[in-house]
N, C-alpha and C. Protein backbone atom coordinates (compact mmCIF):
# COMPACT_ATOMS: atom_id res chain seq x y z
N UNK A 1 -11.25 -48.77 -4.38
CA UNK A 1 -10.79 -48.58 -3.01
C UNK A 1 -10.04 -47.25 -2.91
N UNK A 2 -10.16 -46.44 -1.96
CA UNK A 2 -9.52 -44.90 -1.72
C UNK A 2 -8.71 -45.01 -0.27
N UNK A 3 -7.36 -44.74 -0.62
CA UNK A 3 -6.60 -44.32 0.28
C UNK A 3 -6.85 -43.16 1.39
N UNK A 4 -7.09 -42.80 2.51
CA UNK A 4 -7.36 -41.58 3.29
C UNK A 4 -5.79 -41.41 3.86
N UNK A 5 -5.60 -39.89 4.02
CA UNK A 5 -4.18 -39.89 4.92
C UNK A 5 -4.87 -39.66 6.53
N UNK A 6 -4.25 -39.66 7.07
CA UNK A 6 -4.30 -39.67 8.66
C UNK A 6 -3.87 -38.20 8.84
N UNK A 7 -2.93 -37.48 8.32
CA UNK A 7 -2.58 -36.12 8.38
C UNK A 7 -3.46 -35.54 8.18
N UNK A 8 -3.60 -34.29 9.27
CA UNK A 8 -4.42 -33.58 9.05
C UNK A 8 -4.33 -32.22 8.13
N UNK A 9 -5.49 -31.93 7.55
CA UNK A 9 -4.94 -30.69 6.38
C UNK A 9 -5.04 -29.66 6.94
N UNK A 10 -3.88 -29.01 6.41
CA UNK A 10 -3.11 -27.68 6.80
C UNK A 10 -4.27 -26.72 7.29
N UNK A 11 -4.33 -25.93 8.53
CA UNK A 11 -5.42 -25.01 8.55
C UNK A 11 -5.24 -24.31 8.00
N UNK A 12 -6.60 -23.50 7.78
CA UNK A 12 -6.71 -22.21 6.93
C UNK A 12 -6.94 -20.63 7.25
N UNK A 13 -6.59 -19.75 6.95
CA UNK A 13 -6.18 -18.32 7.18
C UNK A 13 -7.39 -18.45 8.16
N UNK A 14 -8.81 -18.62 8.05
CA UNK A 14 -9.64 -17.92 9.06
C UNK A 14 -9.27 -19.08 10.50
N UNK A 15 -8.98 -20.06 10.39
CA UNK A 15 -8.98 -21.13 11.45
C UNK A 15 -8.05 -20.32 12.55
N UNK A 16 -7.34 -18.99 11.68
CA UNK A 16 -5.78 -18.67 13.12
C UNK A 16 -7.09 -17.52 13.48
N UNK A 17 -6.83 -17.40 14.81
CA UNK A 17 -7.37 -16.10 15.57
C UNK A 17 -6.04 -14.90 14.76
N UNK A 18 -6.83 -13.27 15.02
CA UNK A 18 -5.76 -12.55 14.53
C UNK A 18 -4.56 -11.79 15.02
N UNK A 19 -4.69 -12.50 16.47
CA UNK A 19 -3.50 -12.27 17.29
C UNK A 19 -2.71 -13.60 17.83
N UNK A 20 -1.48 -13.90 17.46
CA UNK A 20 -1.12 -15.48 17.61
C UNK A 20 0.10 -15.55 18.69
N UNK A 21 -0.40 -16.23 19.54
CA UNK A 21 1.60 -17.10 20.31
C UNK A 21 2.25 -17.34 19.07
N UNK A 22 3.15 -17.67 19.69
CA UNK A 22 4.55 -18.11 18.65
C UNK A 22 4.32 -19.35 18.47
N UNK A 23 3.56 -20.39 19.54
CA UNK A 23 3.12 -21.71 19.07
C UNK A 23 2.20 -21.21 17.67
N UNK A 24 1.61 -20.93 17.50
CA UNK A 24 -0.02 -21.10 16.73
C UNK A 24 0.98 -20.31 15.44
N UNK A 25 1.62 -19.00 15.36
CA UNK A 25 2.02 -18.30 14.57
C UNK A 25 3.36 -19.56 13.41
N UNK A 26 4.33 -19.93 14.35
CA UNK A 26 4.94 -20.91 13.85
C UNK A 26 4.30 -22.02 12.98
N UNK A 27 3.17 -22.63 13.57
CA UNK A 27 2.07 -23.33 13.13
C UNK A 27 1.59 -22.73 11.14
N UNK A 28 1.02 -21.41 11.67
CA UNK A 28 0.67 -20.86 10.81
C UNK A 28 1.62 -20.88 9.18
N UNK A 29 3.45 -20.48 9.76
CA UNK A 29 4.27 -20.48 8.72
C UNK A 29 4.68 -21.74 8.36
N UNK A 30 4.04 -22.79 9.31
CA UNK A 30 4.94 -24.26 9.11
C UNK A 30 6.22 -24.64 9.89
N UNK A 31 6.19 -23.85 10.79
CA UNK A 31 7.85 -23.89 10.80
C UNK A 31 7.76 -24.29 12.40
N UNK A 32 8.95 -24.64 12.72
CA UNK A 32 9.30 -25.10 14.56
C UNK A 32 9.13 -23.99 15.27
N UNK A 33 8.78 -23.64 16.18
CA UNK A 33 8.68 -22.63 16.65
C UNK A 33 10.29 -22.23 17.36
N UNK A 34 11.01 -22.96 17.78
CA UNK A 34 12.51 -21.94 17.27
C UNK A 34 12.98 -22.02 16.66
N UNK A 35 12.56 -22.14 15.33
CA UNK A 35 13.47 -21.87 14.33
C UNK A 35 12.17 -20.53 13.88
N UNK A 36 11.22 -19.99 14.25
CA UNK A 36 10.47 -18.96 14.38
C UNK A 36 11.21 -17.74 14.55
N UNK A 37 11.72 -18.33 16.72
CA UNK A 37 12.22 -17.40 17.66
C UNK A 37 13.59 -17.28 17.13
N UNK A 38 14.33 -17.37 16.35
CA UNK A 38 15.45 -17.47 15.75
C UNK A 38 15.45 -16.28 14.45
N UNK A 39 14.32 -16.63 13.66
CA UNK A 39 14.30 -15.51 13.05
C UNK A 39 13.58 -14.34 13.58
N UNK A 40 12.47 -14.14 14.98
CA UNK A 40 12.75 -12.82 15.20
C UNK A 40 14.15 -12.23 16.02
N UNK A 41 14.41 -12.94 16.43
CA UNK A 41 15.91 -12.42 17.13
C UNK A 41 17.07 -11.74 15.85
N UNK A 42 17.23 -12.67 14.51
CA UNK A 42 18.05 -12.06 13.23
C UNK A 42 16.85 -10.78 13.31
N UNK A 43 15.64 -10.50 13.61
CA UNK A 43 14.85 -9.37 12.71
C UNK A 43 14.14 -9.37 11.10
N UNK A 44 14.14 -11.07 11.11
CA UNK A 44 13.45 -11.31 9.89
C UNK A 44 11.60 -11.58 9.84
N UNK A 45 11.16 -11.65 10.85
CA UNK A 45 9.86 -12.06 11.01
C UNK A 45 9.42 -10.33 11.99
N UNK A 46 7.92 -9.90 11.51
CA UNK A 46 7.50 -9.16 12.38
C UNK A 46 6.66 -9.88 13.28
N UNK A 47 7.02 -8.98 15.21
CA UNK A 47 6.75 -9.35 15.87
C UNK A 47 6.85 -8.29 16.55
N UNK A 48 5.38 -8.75 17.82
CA UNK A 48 5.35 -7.70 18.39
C UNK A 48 5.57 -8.20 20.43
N UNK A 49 6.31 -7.30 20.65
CA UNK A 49 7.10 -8.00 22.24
C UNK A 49 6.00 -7.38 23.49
N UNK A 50 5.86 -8.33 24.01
CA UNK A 50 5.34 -7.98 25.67
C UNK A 50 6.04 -8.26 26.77
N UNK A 51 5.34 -7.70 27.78
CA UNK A 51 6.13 -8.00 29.26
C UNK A 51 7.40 -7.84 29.39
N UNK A 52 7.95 -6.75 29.11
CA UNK A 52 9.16 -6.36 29.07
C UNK A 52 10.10 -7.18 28.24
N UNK A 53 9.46 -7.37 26.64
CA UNK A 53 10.21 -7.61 25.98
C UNK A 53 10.69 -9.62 25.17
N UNK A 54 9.91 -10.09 26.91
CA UNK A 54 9.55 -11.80 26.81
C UNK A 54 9.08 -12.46 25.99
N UNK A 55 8.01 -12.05 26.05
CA UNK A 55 6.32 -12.59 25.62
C UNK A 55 6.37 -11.94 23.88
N UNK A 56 6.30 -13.16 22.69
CA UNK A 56 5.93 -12.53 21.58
C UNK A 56 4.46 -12.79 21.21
N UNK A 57 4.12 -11.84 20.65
CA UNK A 57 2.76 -12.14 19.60
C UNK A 57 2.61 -11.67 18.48
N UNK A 58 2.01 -12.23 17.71
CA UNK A 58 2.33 -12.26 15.91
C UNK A 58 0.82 -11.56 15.81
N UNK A 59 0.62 -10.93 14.68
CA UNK A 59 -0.46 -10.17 14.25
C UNK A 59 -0.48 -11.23 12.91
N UNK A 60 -1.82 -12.07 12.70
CA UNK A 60 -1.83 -13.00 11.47
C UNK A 60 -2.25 -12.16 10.80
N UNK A 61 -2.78 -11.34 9.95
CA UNK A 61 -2.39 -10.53 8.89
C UNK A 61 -1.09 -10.37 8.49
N UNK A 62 -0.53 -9.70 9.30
CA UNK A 62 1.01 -8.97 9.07
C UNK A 62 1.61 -10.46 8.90
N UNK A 63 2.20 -11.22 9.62
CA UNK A 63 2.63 -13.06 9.20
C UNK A 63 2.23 -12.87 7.70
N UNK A 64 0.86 -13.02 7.23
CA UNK A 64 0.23 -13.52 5.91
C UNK A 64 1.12 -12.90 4.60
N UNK A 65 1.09 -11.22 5.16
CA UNK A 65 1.40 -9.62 3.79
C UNK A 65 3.07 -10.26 3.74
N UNK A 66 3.41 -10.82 5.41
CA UNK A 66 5.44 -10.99 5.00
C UNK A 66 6.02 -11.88 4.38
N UNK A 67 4.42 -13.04 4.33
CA UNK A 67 5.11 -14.37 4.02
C UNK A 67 5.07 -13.88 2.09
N UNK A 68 3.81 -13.34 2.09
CA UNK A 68 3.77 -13.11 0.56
C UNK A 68 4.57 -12.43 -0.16
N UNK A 69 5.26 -11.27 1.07
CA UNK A 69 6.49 -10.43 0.12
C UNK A 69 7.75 -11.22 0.01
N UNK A 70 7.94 -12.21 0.77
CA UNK A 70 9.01 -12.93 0.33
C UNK A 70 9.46 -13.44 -1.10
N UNK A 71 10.79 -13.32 -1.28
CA UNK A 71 11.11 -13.67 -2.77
C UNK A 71 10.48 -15.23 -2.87
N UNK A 72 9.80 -15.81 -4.08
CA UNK A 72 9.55 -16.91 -4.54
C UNK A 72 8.77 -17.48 -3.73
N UNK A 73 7.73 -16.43 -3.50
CA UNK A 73 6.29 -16.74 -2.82
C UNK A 73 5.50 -17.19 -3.50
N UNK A 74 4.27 -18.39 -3.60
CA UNK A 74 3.68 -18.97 -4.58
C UNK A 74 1.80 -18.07 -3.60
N UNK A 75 1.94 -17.45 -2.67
CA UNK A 75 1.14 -16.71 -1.88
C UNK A 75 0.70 -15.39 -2.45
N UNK A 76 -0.28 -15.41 -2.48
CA UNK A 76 -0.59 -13.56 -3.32
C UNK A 76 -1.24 -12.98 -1.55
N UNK A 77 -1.41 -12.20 -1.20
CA UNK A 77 -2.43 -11.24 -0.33
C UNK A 77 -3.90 -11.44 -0.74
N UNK A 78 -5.17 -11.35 0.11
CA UNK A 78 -5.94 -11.04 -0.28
C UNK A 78 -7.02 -10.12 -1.06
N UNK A 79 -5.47 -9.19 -0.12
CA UNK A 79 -6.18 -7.42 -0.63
C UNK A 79 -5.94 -7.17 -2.04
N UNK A 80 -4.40 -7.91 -2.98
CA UNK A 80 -3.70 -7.77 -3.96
C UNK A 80 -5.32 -8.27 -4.99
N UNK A 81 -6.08 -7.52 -5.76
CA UNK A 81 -6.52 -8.08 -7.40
C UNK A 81 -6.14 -8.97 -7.84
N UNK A 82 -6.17 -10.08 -8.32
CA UNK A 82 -5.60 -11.29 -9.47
C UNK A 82 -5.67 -10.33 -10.07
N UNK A 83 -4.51 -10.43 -11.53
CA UNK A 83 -4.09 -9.87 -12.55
C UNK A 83 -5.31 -10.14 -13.49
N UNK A 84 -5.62 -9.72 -14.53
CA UNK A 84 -6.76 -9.98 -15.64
C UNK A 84 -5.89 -10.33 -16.93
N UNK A 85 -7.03 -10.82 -17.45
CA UNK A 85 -6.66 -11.90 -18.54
C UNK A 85 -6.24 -10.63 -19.62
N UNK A 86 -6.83 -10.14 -20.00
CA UNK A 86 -7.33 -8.91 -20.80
C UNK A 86 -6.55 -8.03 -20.61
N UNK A 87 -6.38 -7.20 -21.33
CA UNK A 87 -5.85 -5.94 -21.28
C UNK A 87 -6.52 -5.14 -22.22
């Protein structure tokens, strides 16, 4: 007999379009979306402002490169090579 969860699994990098609301972008990092709008206001998340400053939208690339430069990221980039076995 197999257990199924009801949760649905986490989407994946191509599932985000590459321009995001702060709903979908929040989504993307996991996180509430104000506790998102919280860190662009400190200036910890890049974001880019419309309509005089209101309106945010996230570039999912740029989200992806910030989440990975974070200290004690288990996330590599796509663009980054895996390391080789070899030397």
């Amino acid at each position: 007999m197999t257990t199924e969860s009801n949760a649905p699994a986490p989407p994946g990098r191509s599932e985000f379009p590459p321009v995001l609301t702060t709903a979908l972008a929040a989504e993307l990092l996991q996180l509430h979306a104000e506790s998102l709008r919280k860190m662009v206001r400190e200036g910890r998340v890049p974001c880019h402002r419309l309509g005089g400053g209101r309106d945010m939208r996230f570039l999912r690339d740029e989200l992806l490169a910030w989440l990975a430069a974070q200290p004690g990221s288990a996330i590599r980039p796509e663009t980054t090579p895996a390391p080789s076995a070899t030397r």
